[in-house]
Protein backbone atom coordinates (compact mmCIF):
# COMPACT_ATOMS: atom_id res chain seq x y z
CA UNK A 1 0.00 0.00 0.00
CA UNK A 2 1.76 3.08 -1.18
CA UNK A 3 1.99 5.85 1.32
CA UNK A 4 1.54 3.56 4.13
CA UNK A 5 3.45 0.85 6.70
CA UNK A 6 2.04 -2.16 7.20
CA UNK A 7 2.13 -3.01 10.90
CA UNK A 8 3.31 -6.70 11.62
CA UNK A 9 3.58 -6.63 15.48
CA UNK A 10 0.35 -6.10 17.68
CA UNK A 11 -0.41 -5.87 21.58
CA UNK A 12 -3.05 -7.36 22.45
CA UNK A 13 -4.12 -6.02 26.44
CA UNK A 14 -6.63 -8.70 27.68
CA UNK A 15 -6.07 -8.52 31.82
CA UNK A 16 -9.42 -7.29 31.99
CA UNK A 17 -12.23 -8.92 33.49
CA UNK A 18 -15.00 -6.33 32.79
CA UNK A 19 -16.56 -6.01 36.57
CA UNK A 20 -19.51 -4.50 35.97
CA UNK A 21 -20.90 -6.95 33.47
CA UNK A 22 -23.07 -9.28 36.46
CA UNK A 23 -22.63 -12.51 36.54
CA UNK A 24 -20.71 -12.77 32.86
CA UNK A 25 -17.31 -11.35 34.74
CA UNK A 26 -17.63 -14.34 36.86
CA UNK A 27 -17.00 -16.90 34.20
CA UNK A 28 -15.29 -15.00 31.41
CA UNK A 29 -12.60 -12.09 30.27
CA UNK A 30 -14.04 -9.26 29.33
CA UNK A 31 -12.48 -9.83 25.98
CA UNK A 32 -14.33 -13.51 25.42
CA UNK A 33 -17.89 -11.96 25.76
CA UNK A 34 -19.21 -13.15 22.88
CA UNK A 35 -21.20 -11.15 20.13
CA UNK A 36 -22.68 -13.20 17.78
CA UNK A 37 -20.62 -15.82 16.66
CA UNK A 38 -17.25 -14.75 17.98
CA UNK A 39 -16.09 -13.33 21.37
CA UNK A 40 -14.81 -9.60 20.89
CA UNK A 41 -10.92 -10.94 20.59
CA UNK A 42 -11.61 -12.86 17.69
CA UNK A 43 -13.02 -9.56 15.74
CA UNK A 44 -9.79 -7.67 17.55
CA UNK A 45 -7.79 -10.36 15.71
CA UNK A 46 -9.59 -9.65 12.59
CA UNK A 47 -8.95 -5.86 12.53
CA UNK A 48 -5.27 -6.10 13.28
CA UNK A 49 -4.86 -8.85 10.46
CA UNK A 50 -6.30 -5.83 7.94
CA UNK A 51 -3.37 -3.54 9.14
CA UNK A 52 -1.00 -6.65 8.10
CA UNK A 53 -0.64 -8.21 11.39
CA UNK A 54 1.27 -11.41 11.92
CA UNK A 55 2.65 -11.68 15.35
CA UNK A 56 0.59 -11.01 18.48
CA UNK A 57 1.69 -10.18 22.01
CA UNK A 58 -1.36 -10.82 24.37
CA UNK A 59 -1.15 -9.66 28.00
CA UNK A 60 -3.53 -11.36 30.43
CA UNK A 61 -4.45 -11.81 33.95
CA UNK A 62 -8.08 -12.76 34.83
CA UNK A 63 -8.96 -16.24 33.43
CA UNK A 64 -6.36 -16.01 31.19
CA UNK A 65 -6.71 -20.03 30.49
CA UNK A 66 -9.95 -19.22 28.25
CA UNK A 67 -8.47 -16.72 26.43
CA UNK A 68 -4.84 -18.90 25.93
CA UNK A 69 -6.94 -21.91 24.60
CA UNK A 70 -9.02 -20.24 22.50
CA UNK A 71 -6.23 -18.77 20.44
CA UNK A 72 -4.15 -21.65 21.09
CA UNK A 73 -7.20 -23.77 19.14
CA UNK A 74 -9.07 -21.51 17.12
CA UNK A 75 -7.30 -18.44 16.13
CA UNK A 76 -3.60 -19.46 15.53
CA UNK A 77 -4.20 -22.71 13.79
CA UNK A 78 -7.21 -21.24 11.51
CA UNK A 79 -4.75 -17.92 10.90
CA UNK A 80 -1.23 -19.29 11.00
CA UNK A 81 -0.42 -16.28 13.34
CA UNK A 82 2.38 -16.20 15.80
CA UNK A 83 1.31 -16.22 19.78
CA UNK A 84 3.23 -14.86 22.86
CA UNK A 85 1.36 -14.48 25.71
CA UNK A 86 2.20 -12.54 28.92
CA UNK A 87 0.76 -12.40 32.59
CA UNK A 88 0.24 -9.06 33.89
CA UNK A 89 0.89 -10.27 37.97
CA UNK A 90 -0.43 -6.31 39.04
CA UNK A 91 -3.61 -4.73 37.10
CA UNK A 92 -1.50 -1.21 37.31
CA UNK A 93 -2.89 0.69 34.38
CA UNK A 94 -3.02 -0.01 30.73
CA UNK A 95 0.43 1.90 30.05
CA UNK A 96 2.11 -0.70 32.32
CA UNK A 97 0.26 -3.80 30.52
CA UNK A 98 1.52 -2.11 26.95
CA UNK A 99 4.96 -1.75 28.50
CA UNK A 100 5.46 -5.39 29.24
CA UNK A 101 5.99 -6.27 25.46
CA UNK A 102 8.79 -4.15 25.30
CA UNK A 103 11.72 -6.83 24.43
CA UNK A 104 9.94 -8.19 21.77
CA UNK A 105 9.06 -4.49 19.65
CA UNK A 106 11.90 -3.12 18.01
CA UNK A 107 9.44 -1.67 15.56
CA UNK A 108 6.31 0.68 14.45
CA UNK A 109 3.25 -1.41 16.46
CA UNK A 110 -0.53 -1.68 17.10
CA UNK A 111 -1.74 -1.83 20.47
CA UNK A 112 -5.82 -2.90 20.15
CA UNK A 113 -7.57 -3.03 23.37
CA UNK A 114 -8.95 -6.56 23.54
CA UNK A 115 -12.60 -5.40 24.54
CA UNK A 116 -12.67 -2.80 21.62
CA UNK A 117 -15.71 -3.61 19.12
CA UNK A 118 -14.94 -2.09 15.63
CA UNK A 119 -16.93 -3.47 13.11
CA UNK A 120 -16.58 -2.38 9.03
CA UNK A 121 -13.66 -0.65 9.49
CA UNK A 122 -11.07 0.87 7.00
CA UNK A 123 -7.95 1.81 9.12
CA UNK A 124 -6.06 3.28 5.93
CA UNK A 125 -6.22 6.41 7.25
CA UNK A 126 -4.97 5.63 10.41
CA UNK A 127 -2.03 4.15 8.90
CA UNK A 128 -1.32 6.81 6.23
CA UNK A 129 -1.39 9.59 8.78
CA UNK A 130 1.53 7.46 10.90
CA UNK A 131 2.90 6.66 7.62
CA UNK A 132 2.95 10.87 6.62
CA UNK A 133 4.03 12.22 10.25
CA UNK A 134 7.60 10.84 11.02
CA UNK A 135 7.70 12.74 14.33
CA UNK A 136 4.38 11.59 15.66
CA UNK A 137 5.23 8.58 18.27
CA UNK A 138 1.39 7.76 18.34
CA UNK A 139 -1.57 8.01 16.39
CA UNK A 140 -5.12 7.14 18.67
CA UNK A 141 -7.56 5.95 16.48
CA UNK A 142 -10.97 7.93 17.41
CA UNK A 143 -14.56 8.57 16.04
CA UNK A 144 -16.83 11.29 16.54
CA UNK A 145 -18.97 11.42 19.19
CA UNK A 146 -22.10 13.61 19.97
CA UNK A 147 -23.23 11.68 23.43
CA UNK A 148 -21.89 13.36 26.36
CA UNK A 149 -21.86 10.38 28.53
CA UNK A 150 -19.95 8.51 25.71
CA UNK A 151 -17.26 10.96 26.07
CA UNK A 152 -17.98 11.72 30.13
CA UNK A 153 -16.84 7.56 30.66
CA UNK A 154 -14.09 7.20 27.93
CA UNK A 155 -11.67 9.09 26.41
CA UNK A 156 -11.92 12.73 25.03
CA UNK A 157 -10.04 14.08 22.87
CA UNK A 158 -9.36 17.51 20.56
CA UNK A 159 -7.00 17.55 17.36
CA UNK A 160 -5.79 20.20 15.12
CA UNK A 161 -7.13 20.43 11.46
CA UNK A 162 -3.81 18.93 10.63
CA UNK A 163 -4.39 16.04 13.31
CA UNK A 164 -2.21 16.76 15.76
CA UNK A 165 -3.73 16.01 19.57
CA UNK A 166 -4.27 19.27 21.68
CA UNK A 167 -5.75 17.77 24.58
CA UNK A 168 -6.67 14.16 25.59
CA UNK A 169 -8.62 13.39 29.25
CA UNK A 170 -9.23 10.30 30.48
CA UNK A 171 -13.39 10.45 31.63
CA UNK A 172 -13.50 14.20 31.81
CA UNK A 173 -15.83 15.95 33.90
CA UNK A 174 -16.50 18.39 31.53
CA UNK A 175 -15.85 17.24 27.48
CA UNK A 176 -13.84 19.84 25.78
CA UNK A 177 -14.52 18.04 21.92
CA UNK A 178 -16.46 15.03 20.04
CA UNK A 179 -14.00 13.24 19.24
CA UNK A 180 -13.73 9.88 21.45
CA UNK A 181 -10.85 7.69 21.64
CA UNK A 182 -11.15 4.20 20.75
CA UNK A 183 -8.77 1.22 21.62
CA UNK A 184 -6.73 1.50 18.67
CA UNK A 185 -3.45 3.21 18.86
CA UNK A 186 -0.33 2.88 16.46
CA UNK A 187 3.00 3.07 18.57
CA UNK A 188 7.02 3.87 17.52
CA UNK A 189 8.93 1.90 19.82
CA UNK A 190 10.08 5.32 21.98
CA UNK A 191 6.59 4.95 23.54
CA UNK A 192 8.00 3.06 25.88
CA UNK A 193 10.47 5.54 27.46
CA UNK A 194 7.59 7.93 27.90
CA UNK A 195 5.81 5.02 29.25
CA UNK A 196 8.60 4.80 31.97
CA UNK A 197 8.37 8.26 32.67
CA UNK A 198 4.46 8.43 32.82
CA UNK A 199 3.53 9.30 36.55
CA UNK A 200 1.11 7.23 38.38
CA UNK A 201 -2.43 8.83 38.63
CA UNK A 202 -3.70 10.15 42.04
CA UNK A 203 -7.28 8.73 41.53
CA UNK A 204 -6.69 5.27 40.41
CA UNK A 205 -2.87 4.49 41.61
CA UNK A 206 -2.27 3.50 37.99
CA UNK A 207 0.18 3.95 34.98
CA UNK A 208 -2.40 5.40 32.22
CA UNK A 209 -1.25 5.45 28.51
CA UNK A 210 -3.51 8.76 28.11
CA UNK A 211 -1.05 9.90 30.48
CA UNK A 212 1.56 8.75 28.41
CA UNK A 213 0.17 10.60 25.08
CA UNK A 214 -0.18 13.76 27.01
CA UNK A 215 3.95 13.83 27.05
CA UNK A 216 3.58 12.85 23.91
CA UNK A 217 1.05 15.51 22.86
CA UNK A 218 3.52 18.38 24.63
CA UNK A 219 6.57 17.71 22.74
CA UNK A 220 4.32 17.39 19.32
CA UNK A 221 4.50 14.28 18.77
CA UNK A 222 0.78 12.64 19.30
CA UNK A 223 -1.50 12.52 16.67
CA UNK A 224 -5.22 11.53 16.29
CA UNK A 225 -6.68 9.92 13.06
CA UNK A 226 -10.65 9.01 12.42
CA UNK A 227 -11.53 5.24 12.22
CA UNK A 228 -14.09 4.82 9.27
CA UNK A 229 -16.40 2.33 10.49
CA UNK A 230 -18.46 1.33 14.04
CA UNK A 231 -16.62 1.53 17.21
CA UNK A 232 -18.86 1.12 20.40
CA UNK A 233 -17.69 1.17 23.88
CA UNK A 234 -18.99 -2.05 26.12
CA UNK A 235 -19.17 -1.99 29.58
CA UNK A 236 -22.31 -2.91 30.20
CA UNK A 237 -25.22 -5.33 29.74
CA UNK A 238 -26.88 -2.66 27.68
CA UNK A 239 -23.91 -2.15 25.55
CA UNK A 240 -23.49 -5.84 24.63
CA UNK A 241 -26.81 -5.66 24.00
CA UNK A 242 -26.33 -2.55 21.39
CA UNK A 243 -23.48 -4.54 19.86
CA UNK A 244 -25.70 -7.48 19.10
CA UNK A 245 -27.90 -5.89 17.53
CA UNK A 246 -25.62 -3.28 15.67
CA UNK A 247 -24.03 -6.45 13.64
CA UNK A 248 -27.51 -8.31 13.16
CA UNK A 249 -28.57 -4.82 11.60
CA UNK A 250 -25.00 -5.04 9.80
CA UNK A 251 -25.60 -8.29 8.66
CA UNK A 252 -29.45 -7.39 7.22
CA UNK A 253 -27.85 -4.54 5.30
CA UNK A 254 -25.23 -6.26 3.56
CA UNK A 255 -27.43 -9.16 2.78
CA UNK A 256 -29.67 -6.27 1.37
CA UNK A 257 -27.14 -5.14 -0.64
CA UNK A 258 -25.86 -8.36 -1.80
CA UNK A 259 -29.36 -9.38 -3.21
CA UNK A 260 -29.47 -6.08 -5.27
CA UNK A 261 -26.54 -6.31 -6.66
CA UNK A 262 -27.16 -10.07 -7.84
């Protein structure tokens, strides 16, 4: 793809175990809930293979046997992809989780959060603008956003017209733009000294990589590029619920189209 780097090397962080899901984050990582036919890490492994994925890093914690058999049986045999995984002992923030692959990246990486749902996606854009800015040590993936509670429980963020981040907050009070964050984020390997020298938060005693892009963003070198496609945030019953039915609507529509065109 002219203009563009295809991205072999992918962290994967799956420690998760999605607490305020009921019962369902008794039995399984957040990442295994399943929608439809696949748990959310299947469709995580999906997206990254678009980007030209190969070799997966895959940090886990809570009932990380599920998630190590599943790939171990279904996803690396059916997609000849290469497996490490890696327990994260201390749930310290998802800067620390990305920071324990750092001996095996020596180059440009994803980092896909294993509960994001992105469905239809094109990610060219994402990886032309990391592609185009040489300086930029991050580009977030993010979608627009016109809920206020969206923004009020995720990530907020404001770029420049040429999309360069000007401010990022983690759940803000107040959001400052509609543009959310989603858990896509393509990484140069210096992330990980700014990861080192990331501060811990006061509120939740943990290593944040929003923190981490906020260096980033001061020294000019965080960018933010829009995701064509449907990203949806699930934390809840209700939003599992939304992302059923958001790919059975998918699924009518392209049979739709499909059956026109024939």
């Amino acid at each position: 793809m002219a203009g563009q780097l295809l991205i072999g090397k992918a962290i994967i962080p799956a420690a998760g175990a999605g607490s305020r899901m009921g019962y369902l984050s008794n039995i399984l990582p957040k990442c295994m809930y399943p929608v439809a036919d696949k748990p959310i890490i299947h469709r995580v492994v999906d997206n990254a293979r678009m980007m030209g994925v190969e070799e997966f890093i895959v940090i886990t914690h809570f009932k990380e046997k599920i998630i190590h058999d599943y790939f171990e049986k279904v996803l690396a045999p059916d997609y000849k992809i290469k497996v490490t995984f890696i327990h994260q002992d201390k749930l310290s923030g998802l800067a620390d989780a990305i920071a324990l692959g750092e001996k095996m990246i020596d180059e440009p990486f994803a980092v896909i959060l294993g509960d994001d749902f992105t469905m239809a996606a094109d990610f060219n854009g994402l990886l032309r603008s990391f592609a185009a800015h040489e300086n930029a040590v991050v580009v977030e993936g993010i979608v627009h956003e016109t809920h206020r509670r969206s923004l009020m429980e995720t990530c907020c963020v404001e770029r420049s017209a040429e999309g360069c981040i000007l401010r990022i907050e983690e759940k803000p009070a107040e959001p400052f733009a509609q543009c959310r964050g989603t858990g896509f984020y393509l990484f140069r390997p210096e992330v990980f000294a700014r990861i080192h020298a990331t501060p811990v938060t006061s509120t939740r005693h943990e290593r944040e990589i929003t923190e981490t892009i906020k260096l980033l963003a001061r020294e000019g070198r965080a960018y933010a590029e829009f995701i064509r496609g449907i990203n949806l945030n699930i934390n809840s019953f209700d939003d599992l619920l939304q992302a059923w039915n958001t790919f059975a609507h998918l699924q009518s529509f392209l049979a739709a189209a499909k059956a026109c065109k024939d």
